[in-house]
PDB file of N, CA and C in Angstrom:
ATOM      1  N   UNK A   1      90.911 -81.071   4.245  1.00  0.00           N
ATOM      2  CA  UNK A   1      92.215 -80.568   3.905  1.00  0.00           C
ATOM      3  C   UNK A   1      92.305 -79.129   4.418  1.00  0.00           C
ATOM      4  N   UNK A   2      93.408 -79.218   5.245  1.00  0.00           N
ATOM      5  CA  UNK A   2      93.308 -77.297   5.751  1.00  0.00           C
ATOM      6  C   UNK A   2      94.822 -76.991   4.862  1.00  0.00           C
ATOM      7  N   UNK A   3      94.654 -75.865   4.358  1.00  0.00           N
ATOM      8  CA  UNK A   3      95.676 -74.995   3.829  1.00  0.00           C
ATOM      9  C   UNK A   3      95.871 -73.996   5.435  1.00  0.00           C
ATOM     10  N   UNK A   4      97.793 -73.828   5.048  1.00  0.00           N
ATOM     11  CA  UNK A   4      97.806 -72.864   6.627  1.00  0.00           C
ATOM     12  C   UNK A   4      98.615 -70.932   5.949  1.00  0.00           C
ATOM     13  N   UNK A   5      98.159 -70.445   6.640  1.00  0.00           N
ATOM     14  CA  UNK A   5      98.723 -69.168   6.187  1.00  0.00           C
ATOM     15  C   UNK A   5      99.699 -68.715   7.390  1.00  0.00           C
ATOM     16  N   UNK A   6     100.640 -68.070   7.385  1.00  0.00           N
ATOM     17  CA  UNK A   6     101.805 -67.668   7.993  1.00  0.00           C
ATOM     18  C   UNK A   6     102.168 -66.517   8.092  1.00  0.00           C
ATOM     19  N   UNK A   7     102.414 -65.489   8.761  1.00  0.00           N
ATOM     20  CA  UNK A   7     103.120 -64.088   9.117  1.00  0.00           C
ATOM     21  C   UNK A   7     104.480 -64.305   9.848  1.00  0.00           C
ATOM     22  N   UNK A   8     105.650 -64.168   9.260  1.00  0.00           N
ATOM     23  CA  UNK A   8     106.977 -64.179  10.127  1.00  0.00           C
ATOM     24  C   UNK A   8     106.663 -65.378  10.700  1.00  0.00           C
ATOM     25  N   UNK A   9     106.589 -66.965  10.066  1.00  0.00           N
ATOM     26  CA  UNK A   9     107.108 -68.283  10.784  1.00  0.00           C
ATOM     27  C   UNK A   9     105.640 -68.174  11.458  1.00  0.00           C
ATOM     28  N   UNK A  10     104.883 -67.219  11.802  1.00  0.00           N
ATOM     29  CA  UNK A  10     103.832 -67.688  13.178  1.00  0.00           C
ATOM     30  C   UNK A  10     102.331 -68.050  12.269  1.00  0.00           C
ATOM     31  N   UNK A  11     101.713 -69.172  12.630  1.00  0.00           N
ATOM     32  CA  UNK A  11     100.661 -69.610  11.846  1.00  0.00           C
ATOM     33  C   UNK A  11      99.505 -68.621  12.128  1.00  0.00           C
ATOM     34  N   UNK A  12      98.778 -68.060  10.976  1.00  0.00           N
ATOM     35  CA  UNK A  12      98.110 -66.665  11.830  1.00  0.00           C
ATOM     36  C   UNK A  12      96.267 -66.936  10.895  1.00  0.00           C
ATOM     37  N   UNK A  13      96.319 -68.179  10.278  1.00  0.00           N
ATOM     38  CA  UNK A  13      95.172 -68.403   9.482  1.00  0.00           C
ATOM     39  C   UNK A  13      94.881 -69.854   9.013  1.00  0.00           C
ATOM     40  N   UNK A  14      94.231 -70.393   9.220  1.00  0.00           N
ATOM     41  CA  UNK A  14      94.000 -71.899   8.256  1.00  0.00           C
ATOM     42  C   UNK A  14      92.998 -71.752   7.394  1.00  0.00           C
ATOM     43  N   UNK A  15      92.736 -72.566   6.376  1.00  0.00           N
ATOM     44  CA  UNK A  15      91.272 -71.971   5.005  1.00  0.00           C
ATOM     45  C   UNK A  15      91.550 -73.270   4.868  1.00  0.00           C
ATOM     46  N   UNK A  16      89.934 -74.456   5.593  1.00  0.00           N
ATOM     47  CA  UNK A  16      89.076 -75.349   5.187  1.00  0.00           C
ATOM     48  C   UNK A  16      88.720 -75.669   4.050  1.00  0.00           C
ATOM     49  N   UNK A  17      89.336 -76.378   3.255  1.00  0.00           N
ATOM     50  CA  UNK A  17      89.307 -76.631   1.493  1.00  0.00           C
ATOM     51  C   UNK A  17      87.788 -77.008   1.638  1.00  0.00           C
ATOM     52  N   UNK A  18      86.823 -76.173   0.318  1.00  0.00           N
ATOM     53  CA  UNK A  18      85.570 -76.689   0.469  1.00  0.00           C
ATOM     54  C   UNK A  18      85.211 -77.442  -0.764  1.00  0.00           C
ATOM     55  N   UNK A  19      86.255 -76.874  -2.052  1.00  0.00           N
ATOM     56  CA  UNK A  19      86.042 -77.316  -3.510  1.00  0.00           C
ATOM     57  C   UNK A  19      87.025 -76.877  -4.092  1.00  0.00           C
ATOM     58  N   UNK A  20      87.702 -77.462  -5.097  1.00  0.00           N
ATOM     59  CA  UNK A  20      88.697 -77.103  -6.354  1.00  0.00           C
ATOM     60  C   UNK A  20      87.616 -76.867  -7.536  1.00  0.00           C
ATOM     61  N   UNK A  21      88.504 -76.107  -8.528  1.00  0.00           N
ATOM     62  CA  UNK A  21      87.791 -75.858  -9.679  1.00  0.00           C
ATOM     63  C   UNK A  21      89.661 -75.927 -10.620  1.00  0.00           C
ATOM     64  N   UNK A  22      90.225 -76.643 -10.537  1.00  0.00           N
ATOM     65  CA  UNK A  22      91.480 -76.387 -11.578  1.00  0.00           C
ATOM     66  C   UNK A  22      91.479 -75.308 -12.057  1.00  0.00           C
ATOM     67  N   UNK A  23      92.296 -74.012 -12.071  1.00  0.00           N
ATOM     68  CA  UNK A  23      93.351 -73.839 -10.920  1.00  0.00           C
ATOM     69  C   UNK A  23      92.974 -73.192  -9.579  1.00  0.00           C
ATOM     70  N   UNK A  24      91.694 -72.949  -9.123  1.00  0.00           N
ATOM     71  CA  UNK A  24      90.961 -72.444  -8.207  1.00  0.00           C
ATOM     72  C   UNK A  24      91.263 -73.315  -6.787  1.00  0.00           C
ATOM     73  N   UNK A  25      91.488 -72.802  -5.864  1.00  0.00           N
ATOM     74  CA  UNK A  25      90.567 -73.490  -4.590  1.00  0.00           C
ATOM     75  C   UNK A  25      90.481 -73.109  -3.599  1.00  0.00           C
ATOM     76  N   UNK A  26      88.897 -73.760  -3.121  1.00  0.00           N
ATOM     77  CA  UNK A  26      88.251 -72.753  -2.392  1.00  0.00           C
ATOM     78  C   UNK A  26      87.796 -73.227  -0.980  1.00  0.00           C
ATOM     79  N   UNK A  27      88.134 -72.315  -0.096  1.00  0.00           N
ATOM     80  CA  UNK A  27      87.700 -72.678   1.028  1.00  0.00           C
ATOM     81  C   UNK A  27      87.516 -71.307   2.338  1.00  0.00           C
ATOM     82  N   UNK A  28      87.197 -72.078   3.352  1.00  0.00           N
ATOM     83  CA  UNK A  28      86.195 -71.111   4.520  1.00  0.00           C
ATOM     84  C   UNK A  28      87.915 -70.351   5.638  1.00  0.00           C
ATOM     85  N   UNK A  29      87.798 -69.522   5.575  1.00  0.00           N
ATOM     86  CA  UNK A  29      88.953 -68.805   6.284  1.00  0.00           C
ATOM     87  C   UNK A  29      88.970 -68.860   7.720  1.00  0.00           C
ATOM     88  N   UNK A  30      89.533 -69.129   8.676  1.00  0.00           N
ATOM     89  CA  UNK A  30      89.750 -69.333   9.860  1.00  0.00           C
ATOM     90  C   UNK A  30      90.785 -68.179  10.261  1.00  0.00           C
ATOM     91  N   UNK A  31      90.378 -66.891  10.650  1.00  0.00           N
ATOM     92  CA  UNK A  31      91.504 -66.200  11.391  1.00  0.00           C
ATOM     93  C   UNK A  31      92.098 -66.873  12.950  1.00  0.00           C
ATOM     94  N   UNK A  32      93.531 -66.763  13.175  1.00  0.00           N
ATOM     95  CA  UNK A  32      93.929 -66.815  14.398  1.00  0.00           C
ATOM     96  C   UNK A  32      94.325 -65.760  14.854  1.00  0.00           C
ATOM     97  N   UNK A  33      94.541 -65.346  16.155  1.00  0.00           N
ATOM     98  CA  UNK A  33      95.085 -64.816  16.670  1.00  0.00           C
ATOM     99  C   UNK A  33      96.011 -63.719  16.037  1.00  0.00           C
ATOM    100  N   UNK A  34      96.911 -64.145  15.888  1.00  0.00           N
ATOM    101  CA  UNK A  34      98.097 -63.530  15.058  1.00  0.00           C
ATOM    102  C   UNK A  34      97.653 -62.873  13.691  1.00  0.00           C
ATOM    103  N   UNK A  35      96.468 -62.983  13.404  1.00  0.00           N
ATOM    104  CA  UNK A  35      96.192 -62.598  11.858  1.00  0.00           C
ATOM    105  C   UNK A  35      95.545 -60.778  11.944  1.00  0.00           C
ATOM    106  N   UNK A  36      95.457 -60.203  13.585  1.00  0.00           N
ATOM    107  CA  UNK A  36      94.616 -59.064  13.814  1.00  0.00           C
ATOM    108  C   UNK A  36      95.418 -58.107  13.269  1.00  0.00           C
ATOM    109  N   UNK A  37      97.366 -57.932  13.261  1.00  0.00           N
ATOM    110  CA  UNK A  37      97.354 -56.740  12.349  1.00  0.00           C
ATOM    111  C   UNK A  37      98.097 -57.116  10.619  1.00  0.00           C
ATOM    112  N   UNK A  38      97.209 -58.203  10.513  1.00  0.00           N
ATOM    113  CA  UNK A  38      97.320 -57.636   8.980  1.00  0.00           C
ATOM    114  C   UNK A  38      95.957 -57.906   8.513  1.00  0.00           C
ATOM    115  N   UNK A  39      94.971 -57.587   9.058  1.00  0.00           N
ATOM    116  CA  UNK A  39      93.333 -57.457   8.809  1.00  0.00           C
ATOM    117  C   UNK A  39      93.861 -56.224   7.590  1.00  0.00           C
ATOM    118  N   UNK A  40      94.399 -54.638   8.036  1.00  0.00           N
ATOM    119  CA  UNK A  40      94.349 -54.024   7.372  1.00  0.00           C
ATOM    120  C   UNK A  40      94.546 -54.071   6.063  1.00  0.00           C
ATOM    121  N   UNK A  41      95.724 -54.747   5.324  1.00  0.00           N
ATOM    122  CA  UNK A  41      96.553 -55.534   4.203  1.00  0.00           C
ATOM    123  C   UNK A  41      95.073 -56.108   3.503  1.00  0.00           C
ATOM    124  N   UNK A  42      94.507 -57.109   4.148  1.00  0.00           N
ATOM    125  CA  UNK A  42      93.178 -57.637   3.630  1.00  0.00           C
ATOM    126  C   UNK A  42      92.092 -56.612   2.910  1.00  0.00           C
ATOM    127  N   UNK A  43      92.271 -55.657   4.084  1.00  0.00           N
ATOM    128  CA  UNK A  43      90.703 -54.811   4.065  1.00  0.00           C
ATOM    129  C   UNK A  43      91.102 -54.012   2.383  1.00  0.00           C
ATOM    130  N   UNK A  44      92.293 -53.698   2.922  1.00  0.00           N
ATOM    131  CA  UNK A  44      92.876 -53.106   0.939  1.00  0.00           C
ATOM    132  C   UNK A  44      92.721 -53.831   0.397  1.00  0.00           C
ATOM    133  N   UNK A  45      93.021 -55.209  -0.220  1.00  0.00           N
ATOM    134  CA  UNK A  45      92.642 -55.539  -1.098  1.00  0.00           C
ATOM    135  C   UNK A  45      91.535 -55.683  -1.462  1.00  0.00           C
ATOM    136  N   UNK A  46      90.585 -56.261  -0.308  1.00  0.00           N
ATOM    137  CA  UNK A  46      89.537 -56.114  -0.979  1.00  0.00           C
ATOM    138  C   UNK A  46      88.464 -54.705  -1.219  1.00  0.00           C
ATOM    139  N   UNK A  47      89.464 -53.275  -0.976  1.00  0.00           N
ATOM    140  CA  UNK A  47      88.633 -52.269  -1.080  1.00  0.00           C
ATOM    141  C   UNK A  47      89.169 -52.148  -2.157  1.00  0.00           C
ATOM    142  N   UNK A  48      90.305 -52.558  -3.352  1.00  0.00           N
ATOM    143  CA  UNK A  48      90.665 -52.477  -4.147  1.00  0.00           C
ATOM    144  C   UNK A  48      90.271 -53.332  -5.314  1.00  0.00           C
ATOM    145  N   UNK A  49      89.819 -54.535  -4.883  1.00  0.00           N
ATOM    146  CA  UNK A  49      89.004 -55.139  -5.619  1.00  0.00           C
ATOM    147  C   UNK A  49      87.574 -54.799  -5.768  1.00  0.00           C
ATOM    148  N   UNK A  50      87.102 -54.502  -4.849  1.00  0.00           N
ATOM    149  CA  UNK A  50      85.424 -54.054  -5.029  1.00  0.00           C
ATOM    150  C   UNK A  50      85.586 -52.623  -6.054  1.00  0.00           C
ATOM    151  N   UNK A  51      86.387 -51.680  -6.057  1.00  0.00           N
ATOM    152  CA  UNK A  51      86.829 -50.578  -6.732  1.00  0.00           C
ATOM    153  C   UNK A  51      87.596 -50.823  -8.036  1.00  0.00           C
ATOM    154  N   UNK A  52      87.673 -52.192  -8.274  1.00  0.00           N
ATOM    155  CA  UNK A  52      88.106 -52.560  -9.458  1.00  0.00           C
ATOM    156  C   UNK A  52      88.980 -51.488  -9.793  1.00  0.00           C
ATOM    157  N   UNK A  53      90.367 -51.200  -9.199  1.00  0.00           N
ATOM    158  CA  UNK A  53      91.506 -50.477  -9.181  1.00  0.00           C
ATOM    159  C   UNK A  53      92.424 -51.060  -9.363  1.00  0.00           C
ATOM    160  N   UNK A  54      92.962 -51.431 -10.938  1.00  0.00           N
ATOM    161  CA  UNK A  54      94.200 -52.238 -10.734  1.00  0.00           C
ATOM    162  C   UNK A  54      95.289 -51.568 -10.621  1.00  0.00           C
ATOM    163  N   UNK A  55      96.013 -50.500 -10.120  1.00  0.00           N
ATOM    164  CA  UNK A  55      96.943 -50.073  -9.399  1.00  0.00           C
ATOM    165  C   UNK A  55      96.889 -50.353  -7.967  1.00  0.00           C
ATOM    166  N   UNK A  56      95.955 -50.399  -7.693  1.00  0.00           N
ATOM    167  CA  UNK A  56      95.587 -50.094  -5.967  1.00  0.00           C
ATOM    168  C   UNK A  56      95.381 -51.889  -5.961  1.00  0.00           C
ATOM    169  N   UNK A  57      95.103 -52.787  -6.916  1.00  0.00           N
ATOM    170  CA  UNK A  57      95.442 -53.892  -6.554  1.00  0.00           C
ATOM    171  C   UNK A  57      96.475 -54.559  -6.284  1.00  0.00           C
ATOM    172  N   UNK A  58      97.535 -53.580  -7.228  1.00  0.00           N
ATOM    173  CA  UNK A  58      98.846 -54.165  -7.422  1.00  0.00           C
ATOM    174  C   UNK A  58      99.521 -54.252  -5.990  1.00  0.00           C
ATOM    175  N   UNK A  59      99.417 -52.835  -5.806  1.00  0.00           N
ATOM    176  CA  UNK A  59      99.853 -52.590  -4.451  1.00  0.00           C
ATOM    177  C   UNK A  59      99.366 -53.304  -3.327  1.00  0.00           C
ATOM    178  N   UNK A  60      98.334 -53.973  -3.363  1.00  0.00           N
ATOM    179  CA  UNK A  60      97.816 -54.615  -2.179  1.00  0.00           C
ATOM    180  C   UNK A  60      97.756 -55.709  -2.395  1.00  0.00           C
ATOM    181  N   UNK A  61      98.319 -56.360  -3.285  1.00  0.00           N
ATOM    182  CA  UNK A  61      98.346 -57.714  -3.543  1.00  0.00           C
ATOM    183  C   UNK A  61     100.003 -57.968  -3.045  1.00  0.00           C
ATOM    184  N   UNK A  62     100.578 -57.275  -3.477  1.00  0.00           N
ATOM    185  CA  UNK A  62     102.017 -56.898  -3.314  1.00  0.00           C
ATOM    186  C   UNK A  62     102.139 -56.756  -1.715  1.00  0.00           C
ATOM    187  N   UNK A  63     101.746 -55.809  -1.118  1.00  0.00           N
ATOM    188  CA  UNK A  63     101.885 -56.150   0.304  1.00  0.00           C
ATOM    189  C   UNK A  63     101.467 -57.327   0.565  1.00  0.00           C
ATOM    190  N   UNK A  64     100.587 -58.064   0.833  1.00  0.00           N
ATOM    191  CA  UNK A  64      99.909 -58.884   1.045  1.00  0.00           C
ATOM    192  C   UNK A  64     101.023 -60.571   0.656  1.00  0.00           C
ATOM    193  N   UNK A  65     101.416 -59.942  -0.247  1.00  0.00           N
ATOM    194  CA  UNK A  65     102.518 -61.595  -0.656  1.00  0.00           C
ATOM    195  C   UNK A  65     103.882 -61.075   0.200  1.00  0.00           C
ATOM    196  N   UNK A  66     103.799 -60.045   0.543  1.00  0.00           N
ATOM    197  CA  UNK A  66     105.355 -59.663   1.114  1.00  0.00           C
ATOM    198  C   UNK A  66     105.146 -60.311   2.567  1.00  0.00           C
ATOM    199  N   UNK A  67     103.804 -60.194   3.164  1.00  0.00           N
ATOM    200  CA  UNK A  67     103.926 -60.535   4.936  1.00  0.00           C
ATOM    201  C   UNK A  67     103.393 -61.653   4.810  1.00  0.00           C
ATOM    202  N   UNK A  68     103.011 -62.268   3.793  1.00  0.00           N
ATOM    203  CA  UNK A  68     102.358 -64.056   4.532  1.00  0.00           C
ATOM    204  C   UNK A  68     102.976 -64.820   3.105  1.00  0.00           C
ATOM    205  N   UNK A  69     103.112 -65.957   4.152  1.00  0.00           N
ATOM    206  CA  UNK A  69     103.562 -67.272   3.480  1.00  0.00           C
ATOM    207  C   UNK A  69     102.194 -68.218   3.466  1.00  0.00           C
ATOM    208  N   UNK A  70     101.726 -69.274   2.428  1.00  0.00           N
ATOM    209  CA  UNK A  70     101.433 -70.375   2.970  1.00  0.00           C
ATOM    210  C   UNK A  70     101.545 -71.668   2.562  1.00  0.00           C
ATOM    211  N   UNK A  71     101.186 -72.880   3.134  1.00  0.00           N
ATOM    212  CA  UNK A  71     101.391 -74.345   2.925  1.00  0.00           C
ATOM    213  C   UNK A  71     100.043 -74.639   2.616  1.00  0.00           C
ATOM    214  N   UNK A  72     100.848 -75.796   1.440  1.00  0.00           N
ATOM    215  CA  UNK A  72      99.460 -77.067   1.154  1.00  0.00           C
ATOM    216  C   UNK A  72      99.063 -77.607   2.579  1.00  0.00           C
ATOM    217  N   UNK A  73      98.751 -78.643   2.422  1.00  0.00           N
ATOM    218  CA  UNK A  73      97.748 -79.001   3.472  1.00  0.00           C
ATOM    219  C   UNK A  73      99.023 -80.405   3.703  1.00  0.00           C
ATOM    220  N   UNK A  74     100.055 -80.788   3.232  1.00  0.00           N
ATOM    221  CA  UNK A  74     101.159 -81.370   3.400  1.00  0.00           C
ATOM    222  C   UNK A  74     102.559 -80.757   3.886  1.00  0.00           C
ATOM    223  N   UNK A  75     102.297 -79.190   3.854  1.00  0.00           N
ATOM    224  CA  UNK A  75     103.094 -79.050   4.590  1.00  0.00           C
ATOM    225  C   UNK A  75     104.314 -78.210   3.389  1.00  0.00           C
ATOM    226  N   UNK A  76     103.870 -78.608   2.573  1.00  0.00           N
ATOM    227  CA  UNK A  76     105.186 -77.999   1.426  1.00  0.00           C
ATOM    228  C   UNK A  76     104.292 -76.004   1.133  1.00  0.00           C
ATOM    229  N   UNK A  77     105.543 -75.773   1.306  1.00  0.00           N
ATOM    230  CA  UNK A  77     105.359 -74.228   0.533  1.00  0.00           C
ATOM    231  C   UNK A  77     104.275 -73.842  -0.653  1.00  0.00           C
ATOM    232  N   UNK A  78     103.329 -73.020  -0.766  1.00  0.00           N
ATOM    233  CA  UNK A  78     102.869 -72.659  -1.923  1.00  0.00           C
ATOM    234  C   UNK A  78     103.666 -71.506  -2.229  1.00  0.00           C
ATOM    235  N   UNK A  79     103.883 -71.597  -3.625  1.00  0.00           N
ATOM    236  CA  UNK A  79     104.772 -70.909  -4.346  1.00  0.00           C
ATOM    237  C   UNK A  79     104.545 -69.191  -4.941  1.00  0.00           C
ATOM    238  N   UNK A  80     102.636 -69.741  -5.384  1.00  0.00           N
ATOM    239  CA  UNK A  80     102.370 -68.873  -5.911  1.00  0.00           C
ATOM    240  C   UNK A  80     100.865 -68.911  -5.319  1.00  0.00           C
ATOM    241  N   UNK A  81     100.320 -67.627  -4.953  1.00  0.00           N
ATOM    242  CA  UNK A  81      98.872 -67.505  -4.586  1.00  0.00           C
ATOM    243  C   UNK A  81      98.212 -65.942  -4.642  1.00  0.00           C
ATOM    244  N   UNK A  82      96.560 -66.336  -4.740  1.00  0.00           N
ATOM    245  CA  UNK A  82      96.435 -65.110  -4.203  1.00  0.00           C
ATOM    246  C   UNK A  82      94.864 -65.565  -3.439  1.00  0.00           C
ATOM    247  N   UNK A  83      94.752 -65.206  -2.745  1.00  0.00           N
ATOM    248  CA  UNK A  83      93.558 -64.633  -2.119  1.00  0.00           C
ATOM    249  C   UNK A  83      92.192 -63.717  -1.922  1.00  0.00           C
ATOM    250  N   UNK A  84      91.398 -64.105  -1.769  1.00  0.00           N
ATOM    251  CA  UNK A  84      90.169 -63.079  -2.340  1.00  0.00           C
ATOM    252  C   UNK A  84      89.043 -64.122  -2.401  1.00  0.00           C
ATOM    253  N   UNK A  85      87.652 -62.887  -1.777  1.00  0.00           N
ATOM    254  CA  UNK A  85      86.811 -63.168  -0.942  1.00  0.00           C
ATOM    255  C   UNK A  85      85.907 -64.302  -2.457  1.00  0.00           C
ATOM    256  N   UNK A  86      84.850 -65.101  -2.647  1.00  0.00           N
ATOM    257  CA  UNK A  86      84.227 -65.534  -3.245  1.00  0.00           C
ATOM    258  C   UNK A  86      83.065 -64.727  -3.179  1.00  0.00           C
TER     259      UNK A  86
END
């Protein structure tokens, strides 16, 4: 099952489902192409998570839902997500 991630309509990531845990799921990240400038967006969150900063999460979680969209692995919209390294 690939989940796809999106920047402006352009597919810029797929993540290889490896396991669910209800409501968890987890899988191996595939950057494309298109995913090189919002590496930065990433690199905050997770310098905000390792810093256990929940302001500085907010904010980078917040960017981060503003520039990407993504789909189930059928194709329908996910509604609600977040992302972050295992």
């Amino acid at each position: 099952m690939v989940w796809r991630l999106y920047h402006r309509g352009e597919l810029v990531g797929e993540i290889d489902e490896q396991s669910r845990d209800f409501p968890w799921t987890y899988g191996r990240f595939r950057p494309l192409p298109g995913f090189a400038p919002l590496r930065p967006l990433f690199a905050a969150w997770n310098a905000a998570v390792d810093a256990e900063d929940d302001e500085a999460m907010d904010r980078a979680y917040d960017a981060v839902r503003a520039a990407v969209t993504m789909s189930h692995p059928d194709g329908r919209q996910v509604a609600e997500f977040l992302l972050t390294r295992r």
